[in-house]
C-alpha atoms as a PDB file:
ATOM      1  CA  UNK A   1     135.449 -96.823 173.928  1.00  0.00           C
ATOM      2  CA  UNK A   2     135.157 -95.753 170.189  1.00  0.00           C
ATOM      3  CA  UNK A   3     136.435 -92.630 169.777  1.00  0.00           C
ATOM      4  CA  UNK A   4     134.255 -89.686 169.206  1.00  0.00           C
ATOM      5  CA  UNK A   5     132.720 -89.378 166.039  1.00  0.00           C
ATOM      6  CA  UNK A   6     133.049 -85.707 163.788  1.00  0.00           C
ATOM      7  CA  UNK A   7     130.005 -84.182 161.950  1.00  0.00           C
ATOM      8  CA  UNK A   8     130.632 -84.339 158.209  1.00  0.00           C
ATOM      9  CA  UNK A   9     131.630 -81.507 156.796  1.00  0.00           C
ATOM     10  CA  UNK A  10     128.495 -80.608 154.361  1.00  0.00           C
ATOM     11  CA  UNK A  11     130.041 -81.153 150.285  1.00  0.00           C
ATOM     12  CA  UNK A  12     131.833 -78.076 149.019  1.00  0.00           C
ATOM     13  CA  UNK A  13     133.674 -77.096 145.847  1.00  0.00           C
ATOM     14  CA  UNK A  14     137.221 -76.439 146.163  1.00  0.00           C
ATOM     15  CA  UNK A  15     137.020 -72.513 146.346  1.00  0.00           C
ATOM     16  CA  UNK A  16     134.270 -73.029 149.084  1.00  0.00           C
ATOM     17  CA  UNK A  17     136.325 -74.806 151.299  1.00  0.00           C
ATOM     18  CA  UNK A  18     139.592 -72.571 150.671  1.00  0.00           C
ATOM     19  CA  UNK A  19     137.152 -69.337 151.230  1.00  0.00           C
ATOM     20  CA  UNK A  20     135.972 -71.180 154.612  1.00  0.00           C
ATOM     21  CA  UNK A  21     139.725 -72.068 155.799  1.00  0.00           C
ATOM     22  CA  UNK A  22     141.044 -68.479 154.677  1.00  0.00           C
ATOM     23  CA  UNK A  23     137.753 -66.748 156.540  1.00  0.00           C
ATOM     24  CA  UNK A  24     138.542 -68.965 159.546  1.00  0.00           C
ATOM     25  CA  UNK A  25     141.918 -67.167 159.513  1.00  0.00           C
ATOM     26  CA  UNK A  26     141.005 -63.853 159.431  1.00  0.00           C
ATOM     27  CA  UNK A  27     138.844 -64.697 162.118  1.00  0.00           C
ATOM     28  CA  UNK A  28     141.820 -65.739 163.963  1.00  0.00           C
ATOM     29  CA  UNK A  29     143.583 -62.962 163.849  1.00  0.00           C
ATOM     30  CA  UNK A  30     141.163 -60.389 164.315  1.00  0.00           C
ATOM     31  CA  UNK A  31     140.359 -62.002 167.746  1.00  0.00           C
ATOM     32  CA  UNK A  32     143.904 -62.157 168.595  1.00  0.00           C
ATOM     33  CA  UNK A  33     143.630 -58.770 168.197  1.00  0.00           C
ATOM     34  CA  UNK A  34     140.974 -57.845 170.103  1.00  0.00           C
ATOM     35  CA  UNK A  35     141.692 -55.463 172.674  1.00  0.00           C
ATOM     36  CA  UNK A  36     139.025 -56.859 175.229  1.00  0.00           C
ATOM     37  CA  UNK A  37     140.391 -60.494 175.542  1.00  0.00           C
ATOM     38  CA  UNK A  38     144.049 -60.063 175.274  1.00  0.00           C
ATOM     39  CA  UNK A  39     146.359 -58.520 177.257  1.00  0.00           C
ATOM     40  CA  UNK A  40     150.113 -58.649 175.430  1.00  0.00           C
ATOM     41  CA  UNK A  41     150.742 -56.421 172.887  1.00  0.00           C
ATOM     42  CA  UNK A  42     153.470 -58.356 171.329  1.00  0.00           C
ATOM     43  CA  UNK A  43     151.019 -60.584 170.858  1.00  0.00           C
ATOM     44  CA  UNK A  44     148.852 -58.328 168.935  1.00  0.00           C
ATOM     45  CA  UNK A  45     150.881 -57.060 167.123  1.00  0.00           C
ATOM     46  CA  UNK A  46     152.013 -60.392 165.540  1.00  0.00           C
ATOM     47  CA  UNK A  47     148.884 -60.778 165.138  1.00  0.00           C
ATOM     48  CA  UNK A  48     148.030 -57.671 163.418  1.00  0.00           C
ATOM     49  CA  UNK A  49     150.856 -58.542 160.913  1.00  0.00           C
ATOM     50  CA  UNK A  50     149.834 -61.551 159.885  1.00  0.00           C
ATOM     51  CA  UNK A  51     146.277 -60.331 159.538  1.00  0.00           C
ATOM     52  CA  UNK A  52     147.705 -58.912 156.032  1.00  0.00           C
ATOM     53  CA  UNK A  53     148.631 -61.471 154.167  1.00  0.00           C
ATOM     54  CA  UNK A  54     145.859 -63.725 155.329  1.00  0.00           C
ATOM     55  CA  UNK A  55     143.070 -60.997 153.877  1.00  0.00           C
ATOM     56  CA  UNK A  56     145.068 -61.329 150.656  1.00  0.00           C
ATOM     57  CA  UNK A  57     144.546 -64.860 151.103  1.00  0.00           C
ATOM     58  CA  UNK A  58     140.731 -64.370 151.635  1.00  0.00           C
ATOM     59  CA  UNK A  59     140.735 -61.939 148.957  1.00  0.00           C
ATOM     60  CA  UNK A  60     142.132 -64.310 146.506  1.00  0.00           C
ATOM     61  CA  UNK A  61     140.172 -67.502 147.298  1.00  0.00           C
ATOM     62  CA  UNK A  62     136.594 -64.971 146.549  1.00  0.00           C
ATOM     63  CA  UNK A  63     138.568 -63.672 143.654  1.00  0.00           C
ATOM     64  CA  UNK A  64     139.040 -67.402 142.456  1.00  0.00           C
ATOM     65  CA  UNK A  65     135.406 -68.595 143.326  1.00  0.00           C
ATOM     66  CA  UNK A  66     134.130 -65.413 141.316  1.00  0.00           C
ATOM     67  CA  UNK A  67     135.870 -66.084 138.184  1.00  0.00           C
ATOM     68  CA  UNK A  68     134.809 -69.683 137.974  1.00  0.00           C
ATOM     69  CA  UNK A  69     131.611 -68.586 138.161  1.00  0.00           C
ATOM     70  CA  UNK A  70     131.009 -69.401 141.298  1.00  0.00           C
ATOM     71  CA  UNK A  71     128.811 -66.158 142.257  1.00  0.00           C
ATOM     72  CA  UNK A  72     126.366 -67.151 144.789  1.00  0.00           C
ATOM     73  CA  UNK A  73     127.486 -67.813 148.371  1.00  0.00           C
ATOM     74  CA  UNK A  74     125.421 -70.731 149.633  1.00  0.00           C
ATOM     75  CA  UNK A  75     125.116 -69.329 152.981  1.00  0.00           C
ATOM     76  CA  UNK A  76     123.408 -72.253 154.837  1.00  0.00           C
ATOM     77  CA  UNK A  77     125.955 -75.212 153.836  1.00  0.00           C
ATOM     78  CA  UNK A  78     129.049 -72.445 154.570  1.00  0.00           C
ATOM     79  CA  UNK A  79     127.124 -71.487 158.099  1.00  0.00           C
ATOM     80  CA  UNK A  80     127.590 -75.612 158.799  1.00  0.00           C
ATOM     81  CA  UNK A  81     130.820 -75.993 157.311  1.00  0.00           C
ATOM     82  CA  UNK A  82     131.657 -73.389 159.681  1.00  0.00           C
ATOM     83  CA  UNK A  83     129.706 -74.603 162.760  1.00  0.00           C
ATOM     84  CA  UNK A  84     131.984 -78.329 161.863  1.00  0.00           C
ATOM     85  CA  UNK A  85     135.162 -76.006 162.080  1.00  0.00           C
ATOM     86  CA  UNK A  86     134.782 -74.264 165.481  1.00  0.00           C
ATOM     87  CA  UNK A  87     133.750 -71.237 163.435  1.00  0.00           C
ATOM     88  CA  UNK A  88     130.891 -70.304 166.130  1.00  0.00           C
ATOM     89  CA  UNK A  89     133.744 -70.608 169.213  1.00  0.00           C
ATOM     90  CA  UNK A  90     136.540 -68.887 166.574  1.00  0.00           C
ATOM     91  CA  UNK A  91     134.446 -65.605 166.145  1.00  0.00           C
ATOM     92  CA  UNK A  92     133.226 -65.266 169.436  1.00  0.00           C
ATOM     93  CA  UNK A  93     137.113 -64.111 170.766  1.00  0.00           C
ATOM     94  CA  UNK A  94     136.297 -61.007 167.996  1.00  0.00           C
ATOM     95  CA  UNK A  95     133.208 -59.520 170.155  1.00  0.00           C
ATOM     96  CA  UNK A  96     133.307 -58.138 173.352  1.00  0.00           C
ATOM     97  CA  UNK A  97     133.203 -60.764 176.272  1.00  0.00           C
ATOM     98  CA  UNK A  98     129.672 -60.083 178.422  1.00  0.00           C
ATOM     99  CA  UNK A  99     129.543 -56.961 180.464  1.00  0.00           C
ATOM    100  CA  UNK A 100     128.526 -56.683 184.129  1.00  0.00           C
ATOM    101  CA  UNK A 101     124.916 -56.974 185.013  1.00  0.00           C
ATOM    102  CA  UNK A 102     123.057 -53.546 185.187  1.00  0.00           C
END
């Protein structure tokens, strides 16, 4: 059996795809975070630590794409280069998990 194919990841500049990565990492954290789907604080709190320095991260890769001139966001190829990364699965530990039915 072949093994299963990927989608492509949709062509980005360099800054693009290190904005992507260092967004994905936020994300991350932030869900790691998340009061509503964890339940060790250690855990958080590592976490919440290491949320720093990857917002600096984030920070810098904008800061980079920016002064190249890169100042439009191309919102549908990131949206698939994210969708291709597990972004949709990634951000949904950062919401609240479904409440009871009324």
């Amino acid at each position: 059996m072949p093994p299963a194919e990927f989608s492509p990841l949709p062509a980005l500049t360099r800054a693009e795809c290190e904005f992507i990565d260092r967004y994905l990492h936020v994300v991350d954290q932030v869900g790691r975070i998340n009061p509503a789907r964890g339940d060790d604080t250690y855990a958080a709190l590592r976490a919440a630590q290491a949320l720093a320095s990857h917002a600096a991260a984030l920070r810098d890769a904008l800061a980079v794409m920016h002064r190249r001139g890169e100042t439009h966001i191309h919102t549908a190829t990131l949206t698939r280069a994210l969708r291709v990364l597990d972004g949709e699965r990634r951000a949904a530990r950062v919401t609240l998990p479904p409440g009871p039915p009324s």
